[in-house]
Protein backbone atom coordinates (compact mmCIF):
# COMPACT_ATOMS: atom_id res chain seq x y z
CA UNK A 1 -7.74 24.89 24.20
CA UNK A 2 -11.25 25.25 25.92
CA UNK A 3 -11.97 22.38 27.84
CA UNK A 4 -15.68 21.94 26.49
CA UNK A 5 -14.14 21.73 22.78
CA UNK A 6 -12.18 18.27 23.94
CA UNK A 7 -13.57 15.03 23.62
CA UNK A 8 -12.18 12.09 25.59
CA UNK A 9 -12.82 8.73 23.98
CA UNK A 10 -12.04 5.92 26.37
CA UNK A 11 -12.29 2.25 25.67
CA UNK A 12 -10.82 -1.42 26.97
CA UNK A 13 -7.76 -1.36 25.04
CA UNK A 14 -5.94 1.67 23.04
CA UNK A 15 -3.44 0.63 20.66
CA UNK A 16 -1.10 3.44 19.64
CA UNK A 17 1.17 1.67 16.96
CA UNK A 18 4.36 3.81 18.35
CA UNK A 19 3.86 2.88 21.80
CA UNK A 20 2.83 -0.25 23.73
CA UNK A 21 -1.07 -0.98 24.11
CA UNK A 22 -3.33 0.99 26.79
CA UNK A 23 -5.83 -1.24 28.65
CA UNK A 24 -8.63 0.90 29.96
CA UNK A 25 -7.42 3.75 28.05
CA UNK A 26 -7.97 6.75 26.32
CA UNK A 27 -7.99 9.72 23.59
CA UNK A 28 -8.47 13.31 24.05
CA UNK A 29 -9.37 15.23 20.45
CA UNK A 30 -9.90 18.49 19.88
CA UNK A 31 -10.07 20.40 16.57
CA UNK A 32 -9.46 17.64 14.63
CA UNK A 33 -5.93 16.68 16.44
CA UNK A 34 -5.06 14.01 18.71
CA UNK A 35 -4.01 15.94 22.02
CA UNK A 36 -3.38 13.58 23.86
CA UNK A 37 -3.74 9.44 24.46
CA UNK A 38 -3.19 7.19 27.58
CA UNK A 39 -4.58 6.38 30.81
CA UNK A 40 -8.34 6.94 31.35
CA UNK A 41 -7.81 8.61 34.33
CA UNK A 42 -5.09 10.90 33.58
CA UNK A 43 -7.10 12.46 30.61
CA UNK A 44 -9.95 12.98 32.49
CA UNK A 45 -8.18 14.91 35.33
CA UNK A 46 -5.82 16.74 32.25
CA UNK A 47 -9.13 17.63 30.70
CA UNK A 48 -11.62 17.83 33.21
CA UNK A 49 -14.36 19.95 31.72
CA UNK A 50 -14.20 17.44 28.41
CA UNK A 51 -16.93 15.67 27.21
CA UNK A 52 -16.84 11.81 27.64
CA UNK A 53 -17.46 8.70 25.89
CA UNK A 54 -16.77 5.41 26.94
CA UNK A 55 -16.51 2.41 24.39
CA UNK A 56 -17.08 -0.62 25.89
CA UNK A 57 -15.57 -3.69 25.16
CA UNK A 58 -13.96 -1.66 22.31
CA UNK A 59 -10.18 -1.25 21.21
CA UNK A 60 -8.91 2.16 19.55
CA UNK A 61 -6.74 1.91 16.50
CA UNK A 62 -5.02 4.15 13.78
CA UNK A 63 -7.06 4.13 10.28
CA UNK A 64 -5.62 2.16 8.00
CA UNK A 65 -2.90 2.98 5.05
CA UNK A 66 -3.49 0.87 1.66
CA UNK A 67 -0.05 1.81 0.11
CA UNK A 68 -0.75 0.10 -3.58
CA UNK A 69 -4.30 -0.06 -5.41
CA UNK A 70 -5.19 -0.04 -8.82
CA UNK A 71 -8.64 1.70 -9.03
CA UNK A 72 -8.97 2.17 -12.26
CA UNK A 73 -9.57 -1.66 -12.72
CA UNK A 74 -11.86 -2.28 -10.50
CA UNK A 75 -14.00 -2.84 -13.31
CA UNK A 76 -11.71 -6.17 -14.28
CA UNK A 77 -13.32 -8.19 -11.20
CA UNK A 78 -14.06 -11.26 -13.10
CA UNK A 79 -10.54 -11.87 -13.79
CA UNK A 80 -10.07 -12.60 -10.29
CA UNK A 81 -13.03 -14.23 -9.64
CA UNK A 82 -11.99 -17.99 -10.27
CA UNK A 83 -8.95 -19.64 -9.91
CA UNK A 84 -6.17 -18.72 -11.90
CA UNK A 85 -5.66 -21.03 -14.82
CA UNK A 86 -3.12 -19.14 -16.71
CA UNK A 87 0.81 -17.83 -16.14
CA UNK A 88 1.37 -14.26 -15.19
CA UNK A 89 2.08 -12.85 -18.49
CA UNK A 90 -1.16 -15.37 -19.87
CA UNK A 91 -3.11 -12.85 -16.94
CA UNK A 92 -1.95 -9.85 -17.96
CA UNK A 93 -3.14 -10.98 -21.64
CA UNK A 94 -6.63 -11.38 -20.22
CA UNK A 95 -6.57 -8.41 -18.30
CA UNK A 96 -5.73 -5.91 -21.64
CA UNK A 97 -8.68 -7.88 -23.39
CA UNK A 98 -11.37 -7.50 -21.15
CA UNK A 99 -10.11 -4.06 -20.97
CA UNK A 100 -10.06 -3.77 -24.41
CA UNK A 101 -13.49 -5.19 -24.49
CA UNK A 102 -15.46 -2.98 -21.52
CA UNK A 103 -12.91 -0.48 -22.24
CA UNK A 104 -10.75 1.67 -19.90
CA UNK A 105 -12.63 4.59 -18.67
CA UNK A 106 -16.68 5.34 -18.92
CA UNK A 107 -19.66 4.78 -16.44
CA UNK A 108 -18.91 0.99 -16.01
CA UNK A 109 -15.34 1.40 -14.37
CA UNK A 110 -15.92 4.95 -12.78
CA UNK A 111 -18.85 3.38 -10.56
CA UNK A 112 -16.47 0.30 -10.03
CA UNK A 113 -13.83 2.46 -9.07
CA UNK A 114 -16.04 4.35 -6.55
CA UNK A 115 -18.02 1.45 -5.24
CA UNK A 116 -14.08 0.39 -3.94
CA UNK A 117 -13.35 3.55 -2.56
CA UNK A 118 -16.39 3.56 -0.58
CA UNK A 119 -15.71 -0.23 0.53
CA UNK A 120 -12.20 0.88 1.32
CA UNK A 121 -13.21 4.07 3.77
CA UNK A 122 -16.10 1.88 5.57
CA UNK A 123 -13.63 -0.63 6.68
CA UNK A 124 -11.36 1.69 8.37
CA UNK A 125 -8.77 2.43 5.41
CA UNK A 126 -8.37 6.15 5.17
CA UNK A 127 -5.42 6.43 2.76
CA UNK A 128 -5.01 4.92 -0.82
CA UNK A 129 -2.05 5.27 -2.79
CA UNK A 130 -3.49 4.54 -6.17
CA UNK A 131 -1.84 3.74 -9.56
CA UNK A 132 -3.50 4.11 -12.87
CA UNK A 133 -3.32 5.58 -16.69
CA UNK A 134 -6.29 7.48 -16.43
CA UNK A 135 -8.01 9.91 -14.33
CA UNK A 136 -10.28 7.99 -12.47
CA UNK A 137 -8.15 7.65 -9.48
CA UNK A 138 -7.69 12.08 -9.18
CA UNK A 139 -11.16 12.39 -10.15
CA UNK A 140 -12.31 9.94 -6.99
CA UNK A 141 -9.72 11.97 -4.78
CA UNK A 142 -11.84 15.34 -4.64
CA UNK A 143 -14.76 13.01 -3.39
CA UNK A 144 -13.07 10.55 -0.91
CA UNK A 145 -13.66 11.15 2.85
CA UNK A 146 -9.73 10.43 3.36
CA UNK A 147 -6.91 10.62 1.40
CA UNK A 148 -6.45 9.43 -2.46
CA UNK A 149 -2.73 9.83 -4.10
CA UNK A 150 -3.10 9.17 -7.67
CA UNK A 151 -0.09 8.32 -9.13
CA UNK A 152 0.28 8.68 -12.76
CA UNK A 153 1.49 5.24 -14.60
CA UNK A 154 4.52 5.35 -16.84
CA UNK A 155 4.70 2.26 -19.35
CA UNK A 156 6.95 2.01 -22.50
CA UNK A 157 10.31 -0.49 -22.75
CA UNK A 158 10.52 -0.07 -26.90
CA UNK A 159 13.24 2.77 -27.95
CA UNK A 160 10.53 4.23 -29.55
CA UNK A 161 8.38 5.20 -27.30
CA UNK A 162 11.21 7.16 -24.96
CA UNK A 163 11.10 10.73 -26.19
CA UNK A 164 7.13 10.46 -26.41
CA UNK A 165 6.90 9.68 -22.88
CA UNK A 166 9.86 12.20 -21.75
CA UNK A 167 8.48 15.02 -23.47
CA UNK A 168 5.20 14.02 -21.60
CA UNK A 169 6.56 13.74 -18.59
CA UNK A 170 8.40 17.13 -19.14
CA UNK A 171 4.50 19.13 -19.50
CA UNK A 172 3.27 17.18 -16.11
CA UNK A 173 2.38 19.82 -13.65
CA UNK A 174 4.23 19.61 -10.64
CA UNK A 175 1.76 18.44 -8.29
CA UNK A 176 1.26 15.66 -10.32
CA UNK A 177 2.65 12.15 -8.46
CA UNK A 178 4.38 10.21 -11.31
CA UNK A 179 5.70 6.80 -11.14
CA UNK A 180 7.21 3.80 -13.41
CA UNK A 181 5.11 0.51 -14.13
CA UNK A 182 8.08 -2.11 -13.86
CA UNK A 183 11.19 -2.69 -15.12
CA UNK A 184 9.66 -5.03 -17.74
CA UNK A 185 7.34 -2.60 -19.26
CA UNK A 186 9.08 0.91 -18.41
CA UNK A 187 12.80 1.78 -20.60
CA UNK A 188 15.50 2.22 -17.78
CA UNK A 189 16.04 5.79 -19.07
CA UNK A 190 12.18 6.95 -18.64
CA UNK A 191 12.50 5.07 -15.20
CA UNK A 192 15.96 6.99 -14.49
CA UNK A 193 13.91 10.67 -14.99
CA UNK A 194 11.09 9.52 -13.04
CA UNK A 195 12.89 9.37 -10.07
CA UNK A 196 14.87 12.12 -10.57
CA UNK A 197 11.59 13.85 -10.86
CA UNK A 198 10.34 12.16 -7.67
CA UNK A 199 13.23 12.85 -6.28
CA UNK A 200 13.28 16.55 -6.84
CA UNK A 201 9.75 17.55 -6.03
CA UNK A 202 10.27 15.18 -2.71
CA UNK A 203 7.70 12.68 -3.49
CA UNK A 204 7.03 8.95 -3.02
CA UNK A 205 8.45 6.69 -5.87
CA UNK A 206 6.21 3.31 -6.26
CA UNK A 207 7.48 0.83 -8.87
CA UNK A 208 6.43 -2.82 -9.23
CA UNK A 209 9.49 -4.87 -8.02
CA UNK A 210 10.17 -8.59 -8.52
CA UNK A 211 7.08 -9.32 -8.76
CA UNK A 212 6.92 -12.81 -11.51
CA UNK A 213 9.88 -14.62 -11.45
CA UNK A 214 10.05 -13.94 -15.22
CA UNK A 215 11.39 -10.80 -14.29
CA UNK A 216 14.81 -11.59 -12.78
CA UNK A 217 15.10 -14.06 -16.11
CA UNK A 218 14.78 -10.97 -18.19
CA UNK A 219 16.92 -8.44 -16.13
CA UNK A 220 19.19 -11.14 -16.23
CA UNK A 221 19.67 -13.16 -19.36
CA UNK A 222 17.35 -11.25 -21.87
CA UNK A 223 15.21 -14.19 -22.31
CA UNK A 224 12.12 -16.42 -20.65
CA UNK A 225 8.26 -16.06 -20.48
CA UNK A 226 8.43 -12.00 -20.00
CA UNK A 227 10.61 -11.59 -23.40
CA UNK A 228 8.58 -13.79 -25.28
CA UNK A 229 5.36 -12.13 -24.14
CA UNK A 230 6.47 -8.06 -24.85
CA UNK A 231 8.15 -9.44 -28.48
CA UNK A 232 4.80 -10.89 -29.26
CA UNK A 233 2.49 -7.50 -27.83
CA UNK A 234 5.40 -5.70 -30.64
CA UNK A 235 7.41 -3.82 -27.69
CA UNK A 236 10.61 -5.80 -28.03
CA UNK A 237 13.18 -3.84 -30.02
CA UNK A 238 16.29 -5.61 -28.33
CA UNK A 239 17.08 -1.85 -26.77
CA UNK A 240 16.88 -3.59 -23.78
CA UNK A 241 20.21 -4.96 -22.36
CA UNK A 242 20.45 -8.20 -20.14
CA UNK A 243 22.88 -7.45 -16.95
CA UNK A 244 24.45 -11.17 -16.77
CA UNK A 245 24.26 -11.33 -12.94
CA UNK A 246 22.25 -9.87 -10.23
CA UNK A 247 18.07 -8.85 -10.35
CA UNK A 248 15.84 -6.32 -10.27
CA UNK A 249 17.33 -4.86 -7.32
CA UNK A 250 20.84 -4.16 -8.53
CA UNK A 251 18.96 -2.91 -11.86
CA UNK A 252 17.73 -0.47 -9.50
CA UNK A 253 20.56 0.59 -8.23
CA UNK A 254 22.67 0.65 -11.57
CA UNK A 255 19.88 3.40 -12.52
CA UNK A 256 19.86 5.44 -9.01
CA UNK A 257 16.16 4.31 -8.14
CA UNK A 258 16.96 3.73 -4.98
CA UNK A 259 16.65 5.84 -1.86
CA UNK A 260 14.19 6.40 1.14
CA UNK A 261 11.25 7.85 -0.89
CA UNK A 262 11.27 4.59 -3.25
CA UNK A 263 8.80 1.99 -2.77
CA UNK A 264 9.13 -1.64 -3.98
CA UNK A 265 5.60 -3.01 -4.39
CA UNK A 266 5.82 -6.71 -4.11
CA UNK A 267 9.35 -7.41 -4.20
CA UNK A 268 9.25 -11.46 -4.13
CA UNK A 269 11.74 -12.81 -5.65
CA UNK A 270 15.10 -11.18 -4.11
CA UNK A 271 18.28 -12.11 -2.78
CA UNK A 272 20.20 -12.04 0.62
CA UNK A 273 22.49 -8.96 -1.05
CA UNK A 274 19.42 -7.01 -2.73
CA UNK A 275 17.86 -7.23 0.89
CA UNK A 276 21.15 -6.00 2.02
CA UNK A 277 21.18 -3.15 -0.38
CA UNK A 278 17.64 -2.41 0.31
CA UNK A 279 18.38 -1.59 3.63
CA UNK A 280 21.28 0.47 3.40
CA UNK A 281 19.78 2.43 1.03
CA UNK A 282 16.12 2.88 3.52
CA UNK A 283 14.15 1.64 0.48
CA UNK A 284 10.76 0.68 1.93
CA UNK A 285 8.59 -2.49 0.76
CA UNK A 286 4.74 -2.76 0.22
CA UNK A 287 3.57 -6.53 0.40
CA UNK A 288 0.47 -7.93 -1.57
CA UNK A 289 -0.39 -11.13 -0.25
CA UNK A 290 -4.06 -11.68 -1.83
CA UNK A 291 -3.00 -10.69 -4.91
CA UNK A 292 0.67 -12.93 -4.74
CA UNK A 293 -2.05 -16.07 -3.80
CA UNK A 294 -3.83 -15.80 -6.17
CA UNK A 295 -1.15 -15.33 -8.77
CA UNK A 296 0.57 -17.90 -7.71
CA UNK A 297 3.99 -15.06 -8.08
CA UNK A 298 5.36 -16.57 -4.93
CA UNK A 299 5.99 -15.34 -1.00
CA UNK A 300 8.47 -12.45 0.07
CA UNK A 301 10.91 -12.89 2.26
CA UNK A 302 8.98 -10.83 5.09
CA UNK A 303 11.23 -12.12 8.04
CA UNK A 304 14.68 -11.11 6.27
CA UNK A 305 12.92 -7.36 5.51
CA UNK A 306 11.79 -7.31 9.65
CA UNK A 307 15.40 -8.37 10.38
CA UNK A 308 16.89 -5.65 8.14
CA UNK A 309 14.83 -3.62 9.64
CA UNK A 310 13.03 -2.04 5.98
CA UNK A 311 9.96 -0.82 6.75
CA UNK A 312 7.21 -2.91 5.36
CA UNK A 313 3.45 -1.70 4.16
CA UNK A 314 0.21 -3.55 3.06
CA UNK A 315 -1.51 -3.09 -0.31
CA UNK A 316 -4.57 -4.50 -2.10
CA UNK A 317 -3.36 -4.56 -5.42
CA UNK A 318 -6.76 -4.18 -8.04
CA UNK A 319 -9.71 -6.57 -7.95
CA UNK A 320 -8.44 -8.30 -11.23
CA UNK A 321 -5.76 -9.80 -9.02
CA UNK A 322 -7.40 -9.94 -5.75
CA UNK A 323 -10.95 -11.39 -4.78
CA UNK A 324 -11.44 -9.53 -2.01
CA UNK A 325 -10.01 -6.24 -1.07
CA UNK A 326 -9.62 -5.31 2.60
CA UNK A 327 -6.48 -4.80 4.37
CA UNK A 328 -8.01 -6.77 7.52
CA UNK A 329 -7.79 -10.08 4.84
CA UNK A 330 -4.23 -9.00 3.85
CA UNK A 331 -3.43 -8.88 7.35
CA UNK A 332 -4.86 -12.22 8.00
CA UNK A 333 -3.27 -13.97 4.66
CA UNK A 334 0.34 -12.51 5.78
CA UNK A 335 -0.25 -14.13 9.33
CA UNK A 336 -1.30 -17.58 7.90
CA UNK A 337 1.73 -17.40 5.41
CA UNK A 338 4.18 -16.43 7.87
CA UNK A 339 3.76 -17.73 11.36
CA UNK A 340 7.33 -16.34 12.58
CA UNK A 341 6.37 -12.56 12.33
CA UNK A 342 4.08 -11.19 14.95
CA UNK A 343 0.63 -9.82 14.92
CA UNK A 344 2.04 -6.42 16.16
CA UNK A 345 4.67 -6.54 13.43
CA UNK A 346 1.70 -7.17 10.88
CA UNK A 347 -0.63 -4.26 12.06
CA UNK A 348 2.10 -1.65 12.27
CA UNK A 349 2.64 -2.66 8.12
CA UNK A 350 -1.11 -1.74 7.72
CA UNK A 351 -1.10 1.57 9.90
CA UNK A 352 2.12 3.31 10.56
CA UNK A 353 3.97 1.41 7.79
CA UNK A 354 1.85 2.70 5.13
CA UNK A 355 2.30 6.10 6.58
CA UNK A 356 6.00 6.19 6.09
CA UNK A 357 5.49 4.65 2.88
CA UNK A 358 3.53 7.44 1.11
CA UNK A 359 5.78 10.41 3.90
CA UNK A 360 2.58 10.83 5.51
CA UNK A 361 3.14 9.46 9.20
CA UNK A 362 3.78 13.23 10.33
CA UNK A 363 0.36 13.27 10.34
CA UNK A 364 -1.13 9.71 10.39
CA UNK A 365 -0.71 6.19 11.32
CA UNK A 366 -0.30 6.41 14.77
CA UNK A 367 -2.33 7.22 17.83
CA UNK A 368 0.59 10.29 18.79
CA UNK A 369 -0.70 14.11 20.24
CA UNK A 370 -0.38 16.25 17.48
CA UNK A 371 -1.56 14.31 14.46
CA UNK A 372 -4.77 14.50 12.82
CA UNK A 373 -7.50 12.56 15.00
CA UNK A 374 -8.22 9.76 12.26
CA UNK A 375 -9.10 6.62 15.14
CA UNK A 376 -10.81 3.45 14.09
CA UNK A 377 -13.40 2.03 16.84
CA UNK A 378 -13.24 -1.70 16.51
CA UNK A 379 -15.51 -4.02 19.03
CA UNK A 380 -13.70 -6.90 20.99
CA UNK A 381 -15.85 -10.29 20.74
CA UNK A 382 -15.05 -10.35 24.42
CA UNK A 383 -12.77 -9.40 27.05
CA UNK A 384 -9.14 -9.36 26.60
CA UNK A 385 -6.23 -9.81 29.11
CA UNK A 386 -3.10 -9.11 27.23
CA UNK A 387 -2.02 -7.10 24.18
CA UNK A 388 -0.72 -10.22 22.62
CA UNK A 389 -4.74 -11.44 22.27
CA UNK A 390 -5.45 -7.87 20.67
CA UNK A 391 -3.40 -7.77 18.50
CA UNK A 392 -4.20 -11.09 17.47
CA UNK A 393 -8.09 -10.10 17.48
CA UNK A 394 -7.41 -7.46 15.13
CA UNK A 395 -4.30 -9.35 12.32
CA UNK A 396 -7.04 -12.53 12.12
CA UNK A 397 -10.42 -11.23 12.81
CA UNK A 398 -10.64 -7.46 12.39
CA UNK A 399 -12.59 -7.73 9.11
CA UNK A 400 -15.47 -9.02 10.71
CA UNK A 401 -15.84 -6.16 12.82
CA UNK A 402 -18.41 -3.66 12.61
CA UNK A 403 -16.74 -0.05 12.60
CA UNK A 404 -16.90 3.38 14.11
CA UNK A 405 -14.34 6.53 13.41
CA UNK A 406 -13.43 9.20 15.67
CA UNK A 407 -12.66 12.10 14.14
């Protein structure tokens, strides 16, 4: 490449993801691409008709990866904006009637929907895996700076509603992403030929997973809070049959959801032997803190996933579940709840986790030569020593920082 088309961008720290941190380092791009990343120095003397620019008292990051967001009810904000004062299922009754009441689509939720996507792609998130029943999410994706994938929402447990949705999901076009709500609101044989849809076109499978505790109650015994709540909405046809033993997990299993491309948004309440199965299967997890706080749905076992080695990634959820939404908080509210796993660990589930979440770390979520040149310029409050503090800098404070990109 002609040296006058590369830009170095050097700065106190670089912080790769894949690789340990760079102090006084560096990033050569050209054409869009990472070419290359390390030592000041080096680059300059590898490139040495490049242009230069020198952030100081700067660190150099990946963009971030928000693997689950709900845009399409962005428009449901005051649901989340007082404490909780309800159960889960008494939530989800509030959320379809203020839904009901501003209704699901129109002016009022398309400019809440793009207000968030803006918010997301100023604070350094360039990816959004999105999940919604209308077309909100697709139609923001033609407009977004980064990356939108708008996965279309299957619901439907009653009998009745099975060869509707099939024969719907029969006319989807191919390069439409299609995924199941949960296994409390989606019948196991709509959920089996999702995945086998996923599955065949080689796409990313994202399914709500142990989420309320009322879920593994159901899957279970047939019975509890969840039961009670879809036989009073009219969707409980007793089609539905209780397993006895074992959660949502082995549900999975039993109905060949899971595999590398599946991703378990959530996934609170498990056991020792669905984290065991998880693993050995390569299903990968994407964690919700703000949303689990302020649901009250409980805390996932992150240091069992670590040790199992299942890839984690960070998601907002919507902003009827979550306050605020900003990866930089979810960071922060994972550190605070979990004081065992390390800032690194916790950044790498908000850049290259993501990535291999959604199959897109080819291309993204690290700072590697050859993928797209997507870099997030984040200032440093002052001068750090170690990689440890940086880290820590960017899990607890990052979303106070003013940003640049590199591109």
């Amino acid at each position: 490449m002609d040296a006058g088309k590369v830009h170095i961008h050097c700065a106190a720290w670089v912080v790769p993801v894949d690789g340990a941190p760079i102090k006084n380092g560096g990033v050569a791009v050209g054409d869009g691409r990472l070419l290359a990343i390390g030592d000041r120095m080096r680059l300059c003397q590898q490139y040495p008709g490049a242009t230069m620019r020198d952030h100081h008292r700067m660190v150099l990051t990946p963009a971030l990866v928000n693997a689950h967001i709900h845009l399409e009810l962005s428009h449901l904000a005051a649901l989340a904006a007082s404490p909780l004062d309800t159960t889960f299922t008494g939530w989800i009754s509030q959320l379809l009637q203020l839904r009901d009441r501003l209704g699901a689509t129109g002016k009022l939720a398309e400019q809440a929907a793009c207000q968030v996507v803006e918010q997301q792609y100023r604070t350094g998130t360039s990816v959004l895996a999105d999940i919604g029943n209308t077309a909100i999410g697709r139609a923001l994706a033609a407009r977004f700076p980064g990356r939108i994938l708008p996965f279309v929402e299957y619901l439907g447990l009653a009998e009745r509603t099975l060869s509707k949705n099939i024969r719907r999901l029969e006319q989807e076009e191919d390069s439409a992403l299609c995924s199941g709500h949960a296994p409390y609101s989606t019948h196991p044989h709509l959920l089996r030929r999702l995945k086998e849809r996923a599955r065949s076109l080689d796409h990313t499978f994202p399914i709500h997973t142990a989420e309320p505790a009322a879920e593994g109650e159901m899957i279970r015994h047939g019975r509890g809070e969840m039961v009670e709540f879809i036989r009073q909405r009219g969707f409980w046809d007793d089609s539905f049959v209780a397993r006895g033993l074992g959660g949502t997990i082995h549900y999975f299993r039993d109905l060949g959801l899971l595999d590398s491309r599946t991703l378990c948004i959530h996934a609170i309440h498990v056991s020792d032997e669905e984290i065991r199965i998880m693993a050995g299967e390569g299903v990968k997890v994407c964690l919700c803190p703000g949303s689990n706080q302020f649901l009250a749905t409980g805390t996932p076992p992150v240091r069992a996933y670590l040790d199992h080695g299942i890839v984690l990634s960070l998601g907002t959820d919507s902003l009827a579940s979550n306050p605020r939404l900003s990866l930089w908080r979810e960071m922060r509210l994972l550190a605070k709840a979990h004081p065992t796993v390390q800032a690194a660990e916790i950044f790498r589930m908000a850049t290259l986790g993501g990535a291999q979440a959604l199959g897109m770390d080819r291309d993204l979520g690290t700072l590697t030569g050859g993928k797209k040149a997507d870099v997030l310029v984040v200032p440093l409050p002052e001068e750090m020593e170690n990689e440890e503090l940086v880290y820590r800098f960017l899990v607890e404070n990052g979303e106070q920082a003013e940003l640049e990109r590199i591109s």
